[in-house]
Protein backbone atom coordinates (compact mmCIF):
# COMPACT_ATOMS: atom_id res chain seq x y z
CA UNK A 1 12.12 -7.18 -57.68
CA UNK A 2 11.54 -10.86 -57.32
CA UNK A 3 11.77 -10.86 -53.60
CA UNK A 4 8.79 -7.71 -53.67
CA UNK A 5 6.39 -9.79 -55.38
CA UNK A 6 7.20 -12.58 -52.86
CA UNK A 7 6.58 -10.15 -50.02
CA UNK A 8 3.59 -8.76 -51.19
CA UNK A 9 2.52 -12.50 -52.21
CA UNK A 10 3.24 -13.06 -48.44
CA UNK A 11 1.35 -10.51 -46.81
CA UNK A 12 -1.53 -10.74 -49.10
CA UNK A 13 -2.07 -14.47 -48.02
CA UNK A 14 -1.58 -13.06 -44.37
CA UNK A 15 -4.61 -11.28 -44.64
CA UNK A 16 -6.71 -12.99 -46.63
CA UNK A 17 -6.40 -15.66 -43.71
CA UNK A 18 -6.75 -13.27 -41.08
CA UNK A 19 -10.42 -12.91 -42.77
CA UNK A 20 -11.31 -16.11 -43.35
CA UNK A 21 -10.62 -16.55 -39.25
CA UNK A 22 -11.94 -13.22 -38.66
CA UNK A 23 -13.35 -13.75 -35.03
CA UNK A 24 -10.98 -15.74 -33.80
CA UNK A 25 -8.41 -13.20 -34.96
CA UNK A 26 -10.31 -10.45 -33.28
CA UNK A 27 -10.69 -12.58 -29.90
CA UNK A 28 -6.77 -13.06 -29.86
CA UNK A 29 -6.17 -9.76 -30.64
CA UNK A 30 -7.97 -8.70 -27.92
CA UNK A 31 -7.01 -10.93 -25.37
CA UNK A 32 -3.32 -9.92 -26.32
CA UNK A 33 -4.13 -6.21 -25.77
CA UNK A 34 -5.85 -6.91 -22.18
CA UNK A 35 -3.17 -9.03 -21.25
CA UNK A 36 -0.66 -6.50 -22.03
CA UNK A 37 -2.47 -3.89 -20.08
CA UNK A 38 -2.99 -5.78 -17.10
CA UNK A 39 0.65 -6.48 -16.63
CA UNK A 40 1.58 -2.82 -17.39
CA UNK A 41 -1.64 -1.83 -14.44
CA UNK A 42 -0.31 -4.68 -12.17
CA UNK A 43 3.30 -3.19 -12.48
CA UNK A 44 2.35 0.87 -12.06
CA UNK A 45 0.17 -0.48 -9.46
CA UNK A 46 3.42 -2.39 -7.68
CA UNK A 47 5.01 0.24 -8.24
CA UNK A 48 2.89 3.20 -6.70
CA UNK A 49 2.45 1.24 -3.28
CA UNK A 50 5.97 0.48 -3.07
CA UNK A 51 6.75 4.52 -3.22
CA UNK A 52 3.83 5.13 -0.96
CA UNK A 53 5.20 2.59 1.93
CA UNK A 54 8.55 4.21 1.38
CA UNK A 55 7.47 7.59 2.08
CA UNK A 56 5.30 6.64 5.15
CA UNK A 57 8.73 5.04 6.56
CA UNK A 58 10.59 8.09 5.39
CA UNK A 59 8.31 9.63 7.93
CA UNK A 60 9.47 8.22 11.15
CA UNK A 61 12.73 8.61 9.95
CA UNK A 62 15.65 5.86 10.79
CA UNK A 63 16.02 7.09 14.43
CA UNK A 64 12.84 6.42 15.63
CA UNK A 65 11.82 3.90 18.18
CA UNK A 66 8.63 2.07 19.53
CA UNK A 67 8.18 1.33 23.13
CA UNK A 68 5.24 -0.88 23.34
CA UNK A 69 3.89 -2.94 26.55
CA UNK A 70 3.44 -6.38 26.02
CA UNK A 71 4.45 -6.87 22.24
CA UNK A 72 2.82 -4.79 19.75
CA UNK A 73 -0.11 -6.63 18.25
CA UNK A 74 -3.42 -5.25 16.74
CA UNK A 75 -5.56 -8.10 18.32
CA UNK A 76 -4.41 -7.31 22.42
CA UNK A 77 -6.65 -7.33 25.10
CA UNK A 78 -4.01 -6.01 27.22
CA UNK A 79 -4.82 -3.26 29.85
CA UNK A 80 -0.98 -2.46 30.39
CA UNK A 81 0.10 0.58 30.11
CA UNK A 82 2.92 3.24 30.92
CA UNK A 83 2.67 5.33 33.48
CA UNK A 84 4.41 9.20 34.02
CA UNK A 85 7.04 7.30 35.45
CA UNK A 86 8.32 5.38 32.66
CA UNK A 87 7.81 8.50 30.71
CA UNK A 88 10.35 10.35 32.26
CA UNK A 89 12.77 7.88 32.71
CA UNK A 90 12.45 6.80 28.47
CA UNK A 91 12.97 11.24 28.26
CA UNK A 92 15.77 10.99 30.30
CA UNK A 93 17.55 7.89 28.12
CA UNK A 94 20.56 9.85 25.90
CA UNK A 95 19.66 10.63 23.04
CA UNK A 96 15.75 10.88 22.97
CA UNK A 97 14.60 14.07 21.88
CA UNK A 98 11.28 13.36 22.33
CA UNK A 99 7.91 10.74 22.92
CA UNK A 100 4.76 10.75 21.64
CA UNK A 101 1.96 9.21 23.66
CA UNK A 102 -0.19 6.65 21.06
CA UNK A 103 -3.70 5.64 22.12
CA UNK A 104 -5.25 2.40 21.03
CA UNK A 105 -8.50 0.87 21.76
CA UNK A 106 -10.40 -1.81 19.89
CA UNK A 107 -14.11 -1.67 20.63
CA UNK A 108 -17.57 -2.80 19.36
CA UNK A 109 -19.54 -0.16 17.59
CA UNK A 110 -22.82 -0.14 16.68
CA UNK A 111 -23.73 1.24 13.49
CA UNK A 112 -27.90 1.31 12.72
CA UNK A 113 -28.26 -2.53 13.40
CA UNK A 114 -25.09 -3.90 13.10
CA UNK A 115 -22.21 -4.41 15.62
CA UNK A 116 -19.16 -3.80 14.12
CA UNK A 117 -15.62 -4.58 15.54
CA UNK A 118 -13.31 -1.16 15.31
CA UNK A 119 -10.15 0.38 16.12
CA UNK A 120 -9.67 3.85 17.13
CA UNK A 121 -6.02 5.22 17.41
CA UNK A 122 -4.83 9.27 18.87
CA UNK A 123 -1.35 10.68 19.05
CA UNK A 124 -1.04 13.39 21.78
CA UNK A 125 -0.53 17.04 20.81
CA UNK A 126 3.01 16.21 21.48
CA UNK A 127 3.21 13.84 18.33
CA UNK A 128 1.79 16.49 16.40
CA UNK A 129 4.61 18.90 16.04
CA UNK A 130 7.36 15.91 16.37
CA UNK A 131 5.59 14.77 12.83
CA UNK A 132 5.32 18.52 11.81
CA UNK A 133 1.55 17.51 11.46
CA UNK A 134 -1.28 20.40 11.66
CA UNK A 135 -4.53 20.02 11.82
């Protein structure tokens, strides 16, 4: 019984100085809560992109292969290209079961007043049912 009264000795002094520093209790009580969710968002969020990159690599599958003239950057000016030529001789390499055609242009694009610099990608109808894509 002794140790009861000392407990509830204890926890009454516990909150009669959680009112006296009532805001500042409040404040830290808060700032624990939003730092607890923001770890617990920043974690789902981790989490969700993670899966999603997966699955878009999932896609291509682990036999897949990109042929791409002149190194493969975002920013090329490059005007190389592949020919029907090359085509047929990357169909005729063992083991390829089949190419799709990419198309990738950066140009300037004018939107009401403003020039804006975008990118504008195509697959051929080939690419389509290699993806099992419909549109």
């Amino acid at each position: 019984m002794i140790f009861m009264a000392d407990f509830r000795d204890l926890l009454n002094e516990s909150f009669l100085n959680l009112k006296k520093s009532g805001l500042r209790t409040y404040l830290t009580l808060l700032g624990i809560i939003i730092g607890i969710l923001a770890i617990t968002s920043l974690l789902s969020i981790g989490a969700g992109l993670s899966e999603s990159v997966e699955r878009e690599f999932e896609v291509l599958g682990t036999n897949s292969v990109v042929v791409s003239i002149g190194g493969f950057s975002m920013n090329s000016s490059s005007t190389l290209s592949l020919d029907d030529a090359d085509l047929d001789y990357i169909k005729s390499v063992r083991g390829v079961t089949g190419i799709i055609s990419e198309y990738f242009v950066q140009k300037p694009f004018r939107f009401g007043n403003e020039l804006v610099n975008s990118s504008f990608a195509a697959i051929d109808d080939d690419g389509w049912s290699i993806y099992n894509l419909q549109v």
